[in-house]
Protein backbone atom coordinates (compact mmCIF):
# COMPACT_ATOMS: atom_id res chain seq x y z
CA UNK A 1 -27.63 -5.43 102.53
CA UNK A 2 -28.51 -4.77 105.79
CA UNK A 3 -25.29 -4.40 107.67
CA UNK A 4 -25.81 -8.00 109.73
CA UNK A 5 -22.50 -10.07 109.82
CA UNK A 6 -23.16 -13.28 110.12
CA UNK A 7 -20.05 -15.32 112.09
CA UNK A 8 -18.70 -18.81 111.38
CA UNK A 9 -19.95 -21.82 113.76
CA UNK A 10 -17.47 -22.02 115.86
CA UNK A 11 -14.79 -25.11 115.60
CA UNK A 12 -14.47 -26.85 119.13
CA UNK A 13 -11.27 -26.94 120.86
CA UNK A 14 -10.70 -30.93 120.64
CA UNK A 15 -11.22 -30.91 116.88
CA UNK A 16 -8.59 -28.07 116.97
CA UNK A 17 -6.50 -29.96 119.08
CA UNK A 18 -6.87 -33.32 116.77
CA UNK A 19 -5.88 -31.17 113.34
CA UNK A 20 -2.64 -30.10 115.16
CA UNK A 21 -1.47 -33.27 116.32
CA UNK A 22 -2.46 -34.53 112.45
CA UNK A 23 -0.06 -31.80 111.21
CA UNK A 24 2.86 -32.40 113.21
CA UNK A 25 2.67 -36.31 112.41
CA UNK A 26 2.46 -35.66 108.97
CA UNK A 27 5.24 -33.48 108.42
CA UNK A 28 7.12 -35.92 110.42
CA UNK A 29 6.82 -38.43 108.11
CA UNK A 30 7.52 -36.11 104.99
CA UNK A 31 10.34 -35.00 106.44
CA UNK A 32 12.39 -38.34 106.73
CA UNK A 33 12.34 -38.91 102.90
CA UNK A 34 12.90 -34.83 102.02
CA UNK A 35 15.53 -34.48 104.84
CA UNK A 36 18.29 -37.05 102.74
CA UNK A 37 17.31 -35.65 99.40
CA UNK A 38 18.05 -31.84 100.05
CA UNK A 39 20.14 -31.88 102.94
CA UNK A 40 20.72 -29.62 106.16
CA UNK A 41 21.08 -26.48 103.92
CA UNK A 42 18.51 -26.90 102.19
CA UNK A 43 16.08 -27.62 104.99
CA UNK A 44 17.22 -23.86 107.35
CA UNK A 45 16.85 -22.70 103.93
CA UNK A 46 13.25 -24.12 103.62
CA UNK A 47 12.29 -23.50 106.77
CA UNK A 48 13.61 -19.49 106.48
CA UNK A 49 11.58 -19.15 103.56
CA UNK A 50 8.92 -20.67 105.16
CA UNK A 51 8.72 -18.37 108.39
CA UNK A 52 9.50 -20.79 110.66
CA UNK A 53 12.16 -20.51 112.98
């Protein structure tokens, strides 16, 4: 080994940007069909055990 760390290419900002706008619009849509199914309590609940706040 000779003690060289090689780093990760670096990810550019807009592809960041993209993935995070992905996210949010996908757990939108999850979250109207899981929502009615476990109800209010169950979603704080969710989202406590999650990390969220």
């Amino acid at each position: 080994m000779t003690g060289r760390s090689f780093a990760p290419a670096p990810v550019p900002p807009g592809s960041l940007g993209v993935a995070a706008m992905v996210a949010v619009q996908l757990a939108s849509a999850l979250s109207v069909h899981v929502i009615p199914a476990v109800g209010a309590a169950g979603i704080a609940w969710f989202r406590l055990s999650a990390g969220r706040s």
